[in-house]
C-alpha atoms as a PDB file:
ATOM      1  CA  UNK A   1      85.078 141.663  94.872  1.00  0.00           C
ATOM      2  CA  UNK A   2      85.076 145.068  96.572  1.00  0.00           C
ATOM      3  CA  UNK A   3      81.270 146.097  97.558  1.00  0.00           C
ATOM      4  CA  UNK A   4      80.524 149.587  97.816  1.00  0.00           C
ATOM      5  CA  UNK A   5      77.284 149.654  98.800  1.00  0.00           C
ATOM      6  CA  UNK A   6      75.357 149.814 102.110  1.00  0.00           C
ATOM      7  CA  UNK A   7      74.268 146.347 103.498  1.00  0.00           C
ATOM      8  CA  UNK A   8      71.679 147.678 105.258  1.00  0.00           C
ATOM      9  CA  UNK A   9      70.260 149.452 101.551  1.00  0.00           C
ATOM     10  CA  UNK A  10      70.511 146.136 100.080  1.00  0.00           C
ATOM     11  CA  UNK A  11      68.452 144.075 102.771  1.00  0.00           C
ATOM     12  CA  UNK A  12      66.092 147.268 102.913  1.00  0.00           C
ATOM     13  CA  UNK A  13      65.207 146.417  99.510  1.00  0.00           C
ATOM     14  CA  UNK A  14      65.182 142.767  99.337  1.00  0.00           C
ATOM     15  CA  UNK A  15      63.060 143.162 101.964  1.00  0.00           C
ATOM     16  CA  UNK A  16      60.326 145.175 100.361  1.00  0.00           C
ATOM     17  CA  UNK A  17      61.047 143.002  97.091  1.00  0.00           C
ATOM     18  CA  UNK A  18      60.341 139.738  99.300  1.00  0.00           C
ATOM     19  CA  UNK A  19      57.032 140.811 100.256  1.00  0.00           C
ATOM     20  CA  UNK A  20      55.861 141.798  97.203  1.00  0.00           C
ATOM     21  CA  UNK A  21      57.014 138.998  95.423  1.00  0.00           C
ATOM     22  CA  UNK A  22      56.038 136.432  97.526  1.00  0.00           C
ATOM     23  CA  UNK A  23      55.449 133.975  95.220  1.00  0.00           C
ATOM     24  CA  UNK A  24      59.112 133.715  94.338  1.00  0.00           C
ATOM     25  CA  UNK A  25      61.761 131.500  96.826  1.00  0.00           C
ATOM     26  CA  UNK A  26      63.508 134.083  99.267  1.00  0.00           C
ATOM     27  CA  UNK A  27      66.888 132.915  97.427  1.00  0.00           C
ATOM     28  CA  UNK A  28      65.703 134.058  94.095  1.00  0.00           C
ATOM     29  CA  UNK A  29      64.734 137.808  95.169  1.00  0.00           C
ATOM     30  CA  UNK A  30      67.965 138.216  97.202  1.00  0.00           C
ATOM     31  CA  UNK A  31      69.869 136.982  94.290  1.00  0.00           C
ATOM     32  CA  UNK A  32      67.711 139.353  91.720  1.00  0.00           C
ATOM     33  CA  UNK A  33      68.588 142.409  93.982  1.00  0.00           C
ATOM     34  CA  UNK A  34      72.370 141.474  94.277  1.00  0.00           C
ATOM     35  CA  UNK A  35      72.861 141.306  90.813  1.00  0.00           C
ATOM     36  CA  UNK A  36      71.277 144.348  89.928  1.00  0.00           C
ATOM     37  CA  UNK A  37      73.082 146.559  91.936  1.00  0.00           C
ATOM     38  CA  UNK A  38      76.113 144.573  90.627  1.00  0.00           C
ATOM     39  CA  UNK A  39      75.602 145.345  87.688  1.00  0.00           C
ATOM     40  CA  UNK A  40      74.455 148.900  88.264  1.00  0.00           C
ATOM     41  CA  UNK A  41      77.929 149.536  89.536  1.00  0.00           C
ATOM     42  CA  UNK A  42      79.527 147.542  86.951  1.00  0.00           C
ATOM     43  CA  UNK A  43      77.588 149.927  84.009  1.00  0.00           C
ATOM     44  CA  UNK A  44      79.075 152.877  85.537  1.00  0.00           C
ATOM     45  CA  UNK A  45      75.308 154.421  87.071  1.00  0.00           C
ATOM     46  CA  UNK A  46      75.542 156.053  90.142  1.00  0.00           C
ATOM     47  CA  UNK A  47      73.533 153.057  92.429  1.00  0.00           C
ATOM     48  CA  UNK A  48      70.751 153.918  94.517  1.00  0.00           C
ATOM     49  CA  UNK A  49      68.192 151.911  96.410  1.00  0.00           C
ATOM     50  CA  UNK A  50      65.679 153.379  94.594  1.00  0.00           C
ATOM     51  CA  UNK A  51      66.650 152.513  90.981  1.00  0.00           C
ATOM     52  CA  UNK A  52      68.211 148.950  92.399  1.00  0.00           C
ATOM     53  CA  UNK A  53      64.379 148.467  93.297  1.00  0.00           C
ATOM     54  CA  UNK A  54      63.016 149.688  90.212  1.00  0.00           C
ATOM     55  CA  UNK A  55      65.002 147.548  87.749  1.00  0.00           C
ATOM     56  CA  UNK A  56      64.847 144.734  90.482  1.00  0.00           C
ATOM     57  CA  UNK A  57      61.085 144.744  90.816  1.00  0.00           C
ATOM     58  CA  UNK A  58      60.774 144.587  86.372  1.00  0.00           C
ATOM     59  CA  UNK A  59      62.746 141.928  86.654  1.00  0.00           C
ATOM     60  CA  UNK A  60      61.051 139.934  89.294  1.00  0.00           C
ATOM     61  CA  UNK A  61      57.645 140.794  87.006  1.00  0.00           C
ATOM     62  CA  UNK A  62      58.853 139.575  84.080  1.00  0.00           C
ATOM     63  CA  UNK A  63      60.121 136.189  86.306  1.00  0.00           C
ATOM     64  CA  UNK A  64      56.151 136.019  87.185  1.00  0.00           C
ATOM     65  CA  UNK A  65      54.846 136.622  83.970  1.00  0.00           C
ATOM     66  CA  UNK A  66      56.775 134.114  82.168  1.00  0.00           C
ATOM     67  CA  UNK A  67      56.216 130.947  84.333  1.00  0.00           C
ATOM     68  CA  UNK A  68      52.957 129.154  82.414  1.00  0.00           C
ATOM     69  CA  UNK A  69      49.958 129.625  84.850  1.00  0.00           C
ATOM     70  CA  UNK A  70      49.605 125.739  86.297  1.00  0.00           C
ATOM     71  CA  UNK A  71      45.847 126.383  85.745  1.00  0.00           C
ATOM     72  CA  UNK A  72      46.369 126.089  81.746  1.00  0.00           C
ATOM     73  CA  UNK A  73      47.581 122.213  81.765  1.00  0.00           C
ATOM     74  CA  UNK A  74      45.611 120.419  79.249  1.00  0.00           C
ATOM     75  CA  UNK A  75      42.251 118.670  80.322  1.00  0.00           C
ATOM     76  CA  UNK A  76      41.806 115.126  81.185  1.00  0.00           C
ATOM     77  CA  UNK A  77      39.815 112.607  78.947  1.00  0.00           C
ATOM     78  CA  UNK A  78      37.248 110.784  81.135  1.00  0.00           C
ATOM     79  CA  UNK A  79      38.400 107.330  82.079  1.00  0.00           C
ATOM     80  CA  UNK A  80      41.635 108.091  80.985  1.00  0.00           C
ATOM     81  CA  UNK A  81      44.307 108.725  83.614  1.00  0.00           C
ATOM     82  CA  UNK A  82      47.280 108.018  81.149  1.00  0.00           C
ATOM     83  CA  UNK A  83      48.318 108.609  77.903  1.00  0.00           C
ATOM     84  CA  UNK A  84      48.412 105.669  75.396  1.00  0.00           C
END
C-alpha cells in the first residue's frame, strides 16, 4: 500500500498520543494513529496531523472509558476465598 504521508507527522503524533495515553500498551496507540490516518485518506479528507490527532485521541478515550474500572470487582465474603 502506497503511504502518502510524512513519517515523521505520524511518529510526531503517536508520540504526543503515547504520553497522554499512557495507560494504553505503546502497540495499541501506534496502531490507533495508523489506522486513522488510513482511513482519513481512504474517506477522501485531506489528512493532517492535526485532525489524525483529534479523531485519534476520541478514540483512545473511548478505549479508556470502556475498560470496567478493576476497582468495581465484587466484594469478598469473609472466610470465603472461593465460590461454592
Amino acid at each position: 500500500m502506497l503511504k502518502t504521508y510524512d513519517a515523521g507527522d505520524l511518529q510526531q503524533v503517536t508520540a504526543q498520543l503515547r504520553t497522554e495515553f499512557d495507560a494504553l500498551p505503546h502497540k495499541c496507540v501506534e496502531r490507533c494513529v495508523a489506522d486513522t490516518w488510513r482511513c482519513a485518506e481512504h474517506l477522501g479528507f485531506k489528512v493532517t496531523p492535526g485532525l489524525v490527532e483529534r479523531v485519534a485521541r476520541e478514540h483512545l478515550q473511548a478505549m479508556i472509558k470502556s475498560e470496567p474500572p478493576s476497582s468495581l470487582r465484587p466484594p469478598r465474603l469473609a472466610g470465603r476465598d472461593r465460590l461454592g
